[in-house]
N, C-alpha and C. Protein backbone atom coordinates (compact mmCIF):
# COMPACT_ATOMS: atom_id res chain seq x y z
N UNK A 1 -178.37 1.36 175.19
CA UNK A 1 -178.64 1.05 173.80
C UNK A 1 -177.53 1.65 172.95
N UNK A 2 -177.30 1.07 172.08
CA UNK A 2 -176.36 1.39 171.10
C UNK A 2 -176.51 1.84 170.06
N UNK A 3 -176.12 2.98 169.81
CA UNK A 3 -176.73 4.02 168.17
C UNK A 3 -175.99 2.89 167.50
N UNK A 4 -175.19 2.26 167.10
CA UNK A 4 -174.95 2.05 166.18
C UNK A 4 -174.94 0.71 165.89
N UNK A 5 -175.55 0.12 166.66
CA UNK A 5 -175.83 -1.43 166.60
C UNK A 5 -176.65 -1.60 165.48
N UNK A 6 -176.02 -3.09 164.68
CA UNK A 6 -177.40 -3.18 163.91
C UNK A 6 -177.75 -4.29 164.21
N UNK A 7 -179.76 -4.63 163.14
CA UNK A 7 -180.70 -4.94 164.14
C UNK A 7 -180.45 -6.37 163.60
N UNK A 8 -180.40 -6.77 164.72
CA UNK A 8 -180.37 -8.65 164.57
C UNK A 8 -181.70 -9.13 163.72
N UNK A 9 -181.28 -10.44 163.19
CA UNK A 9 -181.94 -10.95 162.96
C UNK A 9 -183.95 -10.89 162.93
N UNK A 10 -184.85 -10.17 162.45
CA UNK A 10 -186.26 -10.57 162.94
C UNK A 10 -186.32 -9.42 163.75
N UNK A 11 -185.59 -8.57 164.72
CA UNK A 11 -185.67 -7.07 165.25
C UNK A 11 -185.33 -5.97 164.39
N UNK A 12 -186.41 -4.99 164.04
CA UNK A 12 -186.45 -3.80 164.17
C UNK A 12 -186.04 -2.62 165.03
N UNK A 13 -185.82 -2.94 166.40
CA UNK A 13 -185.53 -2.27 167.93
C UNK A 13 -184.49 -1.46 167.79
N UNK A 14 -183.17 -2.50 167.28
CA UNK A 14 -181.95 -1.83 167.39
C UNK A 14 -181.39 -1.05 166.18
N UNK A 15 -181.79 -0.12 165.88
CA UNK A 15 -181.31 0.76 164.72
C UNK A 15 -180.97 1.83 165.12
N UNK A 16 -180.14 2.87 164.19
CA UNK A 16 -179.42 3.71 164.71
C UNK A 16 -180.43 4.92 165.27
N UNK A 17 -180.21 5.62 166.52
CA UNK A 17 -181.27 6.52 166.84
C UNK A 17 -180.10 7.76 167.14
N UNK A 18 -180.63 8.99 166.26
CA UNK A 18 -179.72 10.15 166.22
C UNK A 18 -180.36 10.47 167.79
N UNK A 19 -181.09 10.26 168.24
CA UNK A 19 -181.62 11.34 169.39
C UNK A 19 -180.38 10.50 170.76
N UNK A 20 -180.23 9.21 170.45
CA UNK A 20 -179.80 8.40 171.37
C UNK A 20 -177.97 8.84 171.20
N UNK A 21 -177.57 8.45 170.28
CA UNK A 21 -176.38 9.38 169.80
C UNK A 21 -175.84 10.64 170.41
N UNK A 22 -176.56 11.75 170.06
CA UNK A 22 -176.78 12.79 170.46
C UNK A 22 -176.54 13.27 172.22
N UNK A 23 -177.29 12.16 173.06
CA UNK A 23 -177.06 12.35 174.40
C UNK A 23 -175.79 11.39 174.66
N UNK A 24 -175.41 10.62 174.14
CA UNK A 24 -174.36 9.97 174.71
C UNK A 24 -172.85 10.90 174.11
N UNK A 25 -172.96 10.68 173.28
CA UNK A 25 -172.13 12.31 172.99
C UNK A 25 -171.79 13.76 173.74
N UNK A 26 -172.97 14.05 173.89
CA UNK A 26 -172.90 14.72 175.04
C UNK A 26 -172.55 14.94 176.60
N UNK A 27 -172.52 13.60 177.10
CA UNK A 27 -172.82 13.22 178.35
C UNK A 27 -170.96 12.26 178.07
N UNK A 28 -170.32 12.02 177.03
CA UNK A 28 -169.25 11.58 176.52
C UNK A 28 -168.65 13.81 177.11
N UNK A 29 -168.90 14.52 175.94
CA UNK A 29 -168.08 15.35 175.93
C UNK A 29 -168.06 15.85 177.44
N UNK A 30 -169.24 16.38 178.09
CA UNK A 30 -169.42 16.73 179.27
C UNK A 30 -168.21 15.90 180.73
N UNK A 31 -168.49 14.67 180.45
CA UNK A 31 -167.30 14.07 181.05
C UNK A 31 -166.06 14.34 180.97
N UNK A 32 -165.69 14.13 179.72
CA UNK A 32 -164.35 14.58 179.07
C UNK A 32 -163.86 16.35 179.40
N UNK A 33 -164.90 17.20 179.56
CA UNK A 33 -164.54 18.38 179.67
C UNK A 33 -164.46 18.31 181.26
N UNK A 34 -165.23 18.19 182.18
CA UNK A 34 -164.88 17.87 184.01
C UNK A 34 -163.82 17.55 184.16
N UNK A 35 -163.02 16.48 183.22
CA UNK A 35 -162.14 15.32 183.43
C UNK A 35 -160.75 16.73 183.51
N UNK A 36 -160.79 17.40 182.39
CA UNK A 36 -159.76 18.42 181.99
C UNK A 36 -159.75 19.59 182.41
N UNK A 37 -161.06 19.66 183.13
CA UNK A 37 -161.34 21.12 183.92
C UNK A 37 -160.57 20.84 185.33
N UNK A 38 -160.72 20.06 185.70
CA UNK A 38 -160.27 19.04 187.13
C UNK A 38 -158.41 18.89 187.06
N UNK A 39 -158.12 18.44 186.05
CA UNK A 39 -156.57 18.19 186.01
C UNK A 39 -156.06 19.56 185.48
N UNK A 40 -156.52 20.42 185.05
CA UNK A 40 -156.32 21.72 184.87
C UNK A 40 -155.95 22.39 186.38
N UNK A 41 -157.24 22.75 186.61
CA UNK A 41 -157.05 23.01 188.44
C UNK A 41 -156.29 22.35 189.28
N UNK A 42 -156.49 20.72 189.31
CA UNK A 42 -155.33 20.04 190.40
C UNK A 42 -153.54 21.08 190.01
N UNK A 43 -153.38 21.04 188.52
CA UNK A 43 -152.05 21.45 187.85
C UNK A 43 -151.78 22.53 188.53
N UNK A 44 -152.55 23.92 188.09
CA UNK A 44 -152.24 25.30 188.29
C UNK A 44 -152.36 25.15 189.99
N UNK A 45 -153.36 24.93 190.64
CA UNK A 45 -152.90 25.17 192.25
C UNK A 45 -152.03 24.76 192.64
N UNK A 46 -151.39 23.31 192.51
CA UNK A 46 -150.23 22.55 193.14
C UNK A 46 -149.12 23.56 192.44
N UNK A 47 -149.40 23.88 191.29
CA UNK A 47 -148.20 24.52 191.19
C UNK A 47 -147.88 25.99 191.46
N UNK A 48 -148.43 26.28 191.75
CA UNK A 48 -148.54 27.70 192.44
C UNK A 48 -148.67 27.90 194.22
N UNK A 49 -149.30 26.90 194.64
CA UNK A 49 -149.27 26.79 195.98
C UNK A 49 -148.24 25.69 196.61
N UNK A 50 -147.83 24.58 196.35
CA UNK A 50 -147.42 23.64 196.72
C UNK A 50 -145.50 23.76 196.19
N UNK A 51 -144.80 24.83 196.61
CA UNK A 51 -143.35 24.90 196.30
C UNK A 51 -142.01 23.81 196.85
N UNK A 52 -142.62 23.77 197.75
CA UNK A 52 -141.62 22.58 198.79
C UNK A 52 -142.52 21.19 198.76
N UNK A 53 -142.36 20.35 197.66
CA UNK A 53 -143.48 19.33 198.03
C UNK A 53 -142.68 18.26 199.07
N UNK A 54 -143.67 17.32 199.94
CA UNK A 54 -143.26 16.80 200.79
C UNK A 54 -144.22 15.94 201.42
N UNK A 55 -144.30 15.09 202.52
CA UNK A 55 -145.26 13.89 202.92
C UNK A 55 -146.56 14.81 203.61
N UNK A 56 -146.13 15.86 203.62
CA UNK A 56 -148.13 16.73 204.09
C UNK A 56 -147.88 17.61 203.99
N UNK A 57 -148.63 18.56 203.53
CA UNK A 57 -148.72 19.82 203.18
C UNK A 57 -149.16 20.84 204.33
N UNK A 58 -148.16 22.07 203.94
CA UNK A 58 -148.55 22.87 205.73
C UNK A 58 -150.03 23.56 205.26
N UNK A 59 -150.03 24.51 206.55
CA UNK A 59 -151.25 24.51 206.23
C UNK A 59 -151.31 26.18 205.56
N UNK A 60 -150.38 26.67 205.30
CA UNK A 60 -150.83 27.85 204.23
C UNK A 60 -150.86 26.95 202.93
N UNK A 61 -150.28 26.20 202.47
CA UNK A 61 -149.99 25.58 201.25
C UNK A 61 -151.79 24.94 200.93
N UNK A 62 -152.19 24.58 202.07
CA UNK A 62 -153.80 23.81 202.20
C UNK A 62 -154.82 25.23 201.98
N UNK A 63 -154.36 26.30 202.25
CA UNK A 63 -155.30 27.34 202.33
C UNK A 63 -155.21 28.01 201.27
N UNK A 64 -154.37 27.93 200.46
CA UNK A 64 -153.37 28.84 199.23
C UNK A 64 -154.42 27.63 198.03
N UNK A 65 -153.90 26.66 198.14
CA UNK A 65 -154.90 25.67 197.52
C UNK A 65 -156.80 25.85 197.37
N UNK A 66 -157.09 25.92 198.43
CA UNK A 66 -158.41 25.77 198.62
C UNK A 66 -159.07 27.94 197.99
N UNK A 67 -158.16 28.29 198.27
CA UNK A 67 -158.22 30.23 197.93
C UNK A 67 -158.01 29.60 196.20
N UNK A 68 -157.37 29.01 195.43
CA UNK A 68 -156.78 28.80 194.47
C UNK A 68 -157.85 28.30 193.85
N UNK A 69 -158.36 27.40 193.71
CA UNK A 69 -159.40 26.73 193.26
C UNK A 69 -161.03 27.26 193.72
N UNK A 70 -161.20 28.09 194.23
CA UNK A 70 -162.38 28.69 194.78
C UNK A 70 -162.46 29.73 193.50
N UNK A 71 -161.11 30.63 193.39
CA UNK A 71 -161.06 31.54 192.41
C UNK A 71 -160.82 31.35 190.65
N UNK A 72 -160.34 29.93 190.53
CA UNK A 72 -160.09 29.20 188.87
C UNK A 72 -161.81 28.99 188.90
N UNK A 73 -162.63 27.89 189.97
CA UNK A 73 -163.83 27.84 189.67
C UNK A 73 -165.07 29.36 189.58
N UNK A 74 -164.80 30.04 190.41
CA UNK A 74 -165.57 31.48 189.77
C UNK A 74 -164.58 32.10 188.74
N UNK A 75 -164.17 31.93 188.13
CA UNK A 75 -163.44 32.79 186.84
C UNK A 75 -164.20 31.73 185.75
N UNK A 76 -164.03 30.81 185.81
CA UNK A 76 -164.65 29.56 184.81
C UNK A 76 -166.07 29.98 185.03
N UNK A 77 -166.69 29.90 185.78
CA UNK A 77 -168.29 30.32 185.83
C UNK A 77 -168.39 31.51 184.91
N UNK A 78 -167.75 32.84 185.67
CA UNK A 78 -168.14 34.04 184.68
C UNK A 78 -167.91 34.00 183.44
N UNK A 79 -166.71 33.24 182.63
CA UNK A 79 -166.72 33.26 181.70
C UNK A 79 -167.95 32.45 180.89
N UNK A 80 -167.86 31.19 181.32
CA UNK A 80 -169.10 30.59 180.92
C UNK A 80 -170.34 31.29 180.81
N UNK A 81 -170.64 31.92 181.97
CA UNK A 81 -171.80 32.69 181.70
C UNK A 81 -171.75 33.71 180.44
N UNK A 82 -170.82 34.65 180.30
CA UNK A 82 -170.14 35.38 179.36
C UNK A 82 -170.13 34.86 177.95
N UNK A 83 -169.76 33.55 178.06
CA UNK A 83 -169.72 32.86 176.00
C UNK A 83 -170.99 32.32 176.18
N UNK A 84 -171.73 32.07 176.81
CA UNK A 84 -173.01 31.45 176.83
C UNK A 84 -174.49 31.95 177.38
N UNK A 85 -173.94 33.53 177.39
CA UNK A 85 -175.42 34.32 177.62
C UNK A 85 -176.17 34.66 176.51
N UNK A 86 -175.30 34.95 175.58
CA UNK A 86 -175.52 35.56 174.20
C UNK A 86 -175.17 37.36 174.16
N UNK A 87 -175.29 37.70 173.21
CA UNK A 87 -174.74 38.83 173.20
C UNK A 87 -175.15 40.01 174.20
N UNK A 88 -174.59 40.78 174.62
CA UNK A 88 -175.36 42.04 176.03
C UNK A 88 -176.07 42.87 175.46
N UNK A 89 -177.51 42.95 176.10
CA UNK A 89 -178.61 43.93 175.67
C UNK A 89 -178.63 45.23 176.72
């Protein structure tokens, strides 16, 4: 459904609904933030692990990677938890 459709002819149905808005927005930003959390990480590991690029990657470069992104995703967690606990009691 479309917040911002308006209502045809003889329908009432399609009018703007903030609640409907609201989640697609959300579920818009939420995407958009994965999308940049993701090309963030692909960026910083390849470039920190991956120095000699080439048709396959050895396998410290595969392990340096996978150590790399294990540790961007728990640093992103704690912080998250951190701006989004609320203040420490």
């Amino acid at each position: 459904m479309d917040p911002f459709s308006s209502p045809s002819p003889g329908s009432s149905s399609s009018q703007f609904n903030p609640d409907v808005f609201k989640d697609q927005l959300k579920n818009q930003l939420a995407q958009a933030y994965a999308e940049e959390f993701l090309e963030t990480l692909r960026a910083k590991c390849f470039d920190k692990c991956v120095t000699k690029p080439g048709s396959s990657m050895s396998g410290g470069e595969s392990s340096c990677i996978s150590r790399c992104m294990d540790r961007y995703v728990e640093a992103t967690g704690i912080i998250s938890k951190a701006l989004f606990s609320g203040p420490p009691q």
